[in-house]
Protein backbone atom coordinates (compact mmCIF):
# COMPACT_ATOMS: atom_id res chain seq x y z
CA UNK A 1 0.00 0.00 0.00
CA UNK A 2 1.46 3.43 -0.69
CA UNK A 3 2.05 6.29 1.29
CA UNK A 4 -1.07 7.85 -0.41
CA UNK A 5 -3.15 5.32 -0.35
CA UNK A 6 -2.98 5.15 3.49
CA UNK A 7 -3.21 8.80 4.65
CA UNK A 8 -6.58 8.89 2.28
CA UNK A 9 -7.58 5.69 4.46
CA UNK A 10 -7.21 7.59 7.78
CA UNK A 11 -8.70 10.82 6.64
CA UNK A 12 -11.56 8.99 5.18
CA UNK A 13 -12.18 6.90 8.25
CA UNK A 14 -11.51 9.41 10.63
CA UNK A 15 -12.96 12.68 8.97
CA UNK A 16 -15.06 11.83 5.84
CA UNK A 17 -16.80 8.52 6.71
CA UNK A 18 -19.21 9.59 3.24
CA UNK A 19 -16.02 10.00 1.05
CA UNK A 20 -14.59 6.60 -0.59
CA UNK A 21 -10.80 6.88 -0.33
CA UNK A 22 -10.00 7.19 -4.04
CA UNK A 23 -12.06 10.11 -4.83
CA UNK A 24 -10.26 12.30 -2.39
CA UNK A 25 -8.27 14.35 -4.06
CA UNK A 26 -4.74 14.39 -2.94
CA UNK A 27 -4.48 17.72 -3.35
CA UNK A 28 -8.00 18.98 -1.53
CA UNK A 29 -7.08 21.62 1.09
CA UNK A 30 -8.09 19.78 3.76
CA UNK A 31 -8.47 22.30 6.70
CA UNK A 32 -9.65 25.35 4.07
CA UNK A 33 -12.49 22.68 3.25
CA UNK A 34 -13.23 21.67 6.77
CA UNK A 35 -12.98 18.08 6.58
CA UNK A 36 -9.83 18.35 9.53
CA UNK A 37 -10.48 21.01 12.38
CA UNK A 38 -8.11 22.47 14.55
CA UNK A 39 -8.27 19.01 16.99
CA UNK A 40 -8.71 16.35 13.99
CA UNK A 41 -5.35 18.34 12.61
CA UNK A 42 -3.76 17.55 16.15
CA UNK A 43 -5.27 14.31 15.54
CA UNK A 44 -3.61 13.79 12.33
CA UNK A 45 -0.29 14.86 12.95
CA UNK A 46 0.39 12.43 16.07
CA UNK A 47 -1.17 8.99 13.40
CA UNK A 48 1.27 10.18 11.36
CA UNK A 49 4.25 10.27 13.75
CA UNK A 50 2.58 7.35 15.13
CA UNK A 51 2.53 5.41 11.97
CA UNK A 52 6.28 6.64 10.23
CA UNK A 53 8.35 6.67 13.24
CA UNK A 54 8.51 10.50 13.24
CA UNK A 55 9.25 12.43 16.28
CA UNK A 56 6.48 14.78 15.62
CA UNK A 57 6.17 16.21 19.18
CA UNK A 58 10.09 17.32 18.89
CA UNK A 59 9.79 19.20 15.50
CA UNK A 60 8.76 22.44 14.79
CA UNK A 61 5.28 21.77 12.60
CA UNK A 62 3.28 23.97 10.04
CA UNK A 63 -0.50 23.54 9.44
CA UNK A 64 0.48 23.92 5.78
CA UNK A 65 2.28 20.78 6.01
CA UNK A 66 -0.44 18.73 6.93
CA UNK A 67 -3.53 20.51 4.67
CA UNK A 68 -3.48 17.74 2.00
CA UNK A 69 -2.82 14.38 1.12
CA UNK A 70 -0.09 15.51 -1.26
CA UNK A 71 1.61 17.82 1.78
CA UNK A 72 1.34 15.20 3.99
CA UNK A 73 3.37 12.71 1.99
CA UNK A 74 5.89 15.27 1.38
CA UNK A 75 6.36 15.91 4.76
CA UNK A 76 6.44 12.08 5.35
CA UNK A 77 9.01 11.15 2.31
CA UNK A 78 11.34 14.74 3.16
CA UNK A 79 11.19 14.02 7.18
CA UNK A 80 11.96 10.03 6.80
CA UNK A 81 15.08 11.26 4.70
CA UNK A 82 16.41 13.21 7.83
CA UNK A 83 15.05 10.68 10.84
């Protein structure tokens, strides 16, 4: 399964239970659309520390990173480079 594929698989579940996974877009502003609030955005950041051994809670983190699918696999792919 692919980087991608998974993050659409947790927002879906978590934010957009109506929304199958492959007609997210991956590059839908997430927060400017309100499918992740201010606490599902919290939410989001610590699965994905959780679930790519990322020390999210020591880095200094941007809302921007995190407002679509595509950001969030480009913070994934350019933070797993460094970790």
């Amino acid at each position: 399964m692919t980087i991608e594929v998974e993050i659409k698989q947790y927002v879906v579940s978590s934010f957009a239970p109506d929304v199958p996974p492959d007609q997210l877009p991956s590059d839908l502003d997430l927060l400017d659309n309100g499918v992740v609030d201010s606490l599902g955005l919290l939410r989001l950041i610590a699965w994905v520390g959780d679930k790519y051994d990322i020390p999210v809670d020591e880095m200094n983190i941007s809302p921007l990173q995190f407002s679509s699918v595509d950001s969030i696999q480009g913070f994934i792919r350019e933070t797993r480079s460094f970790v």
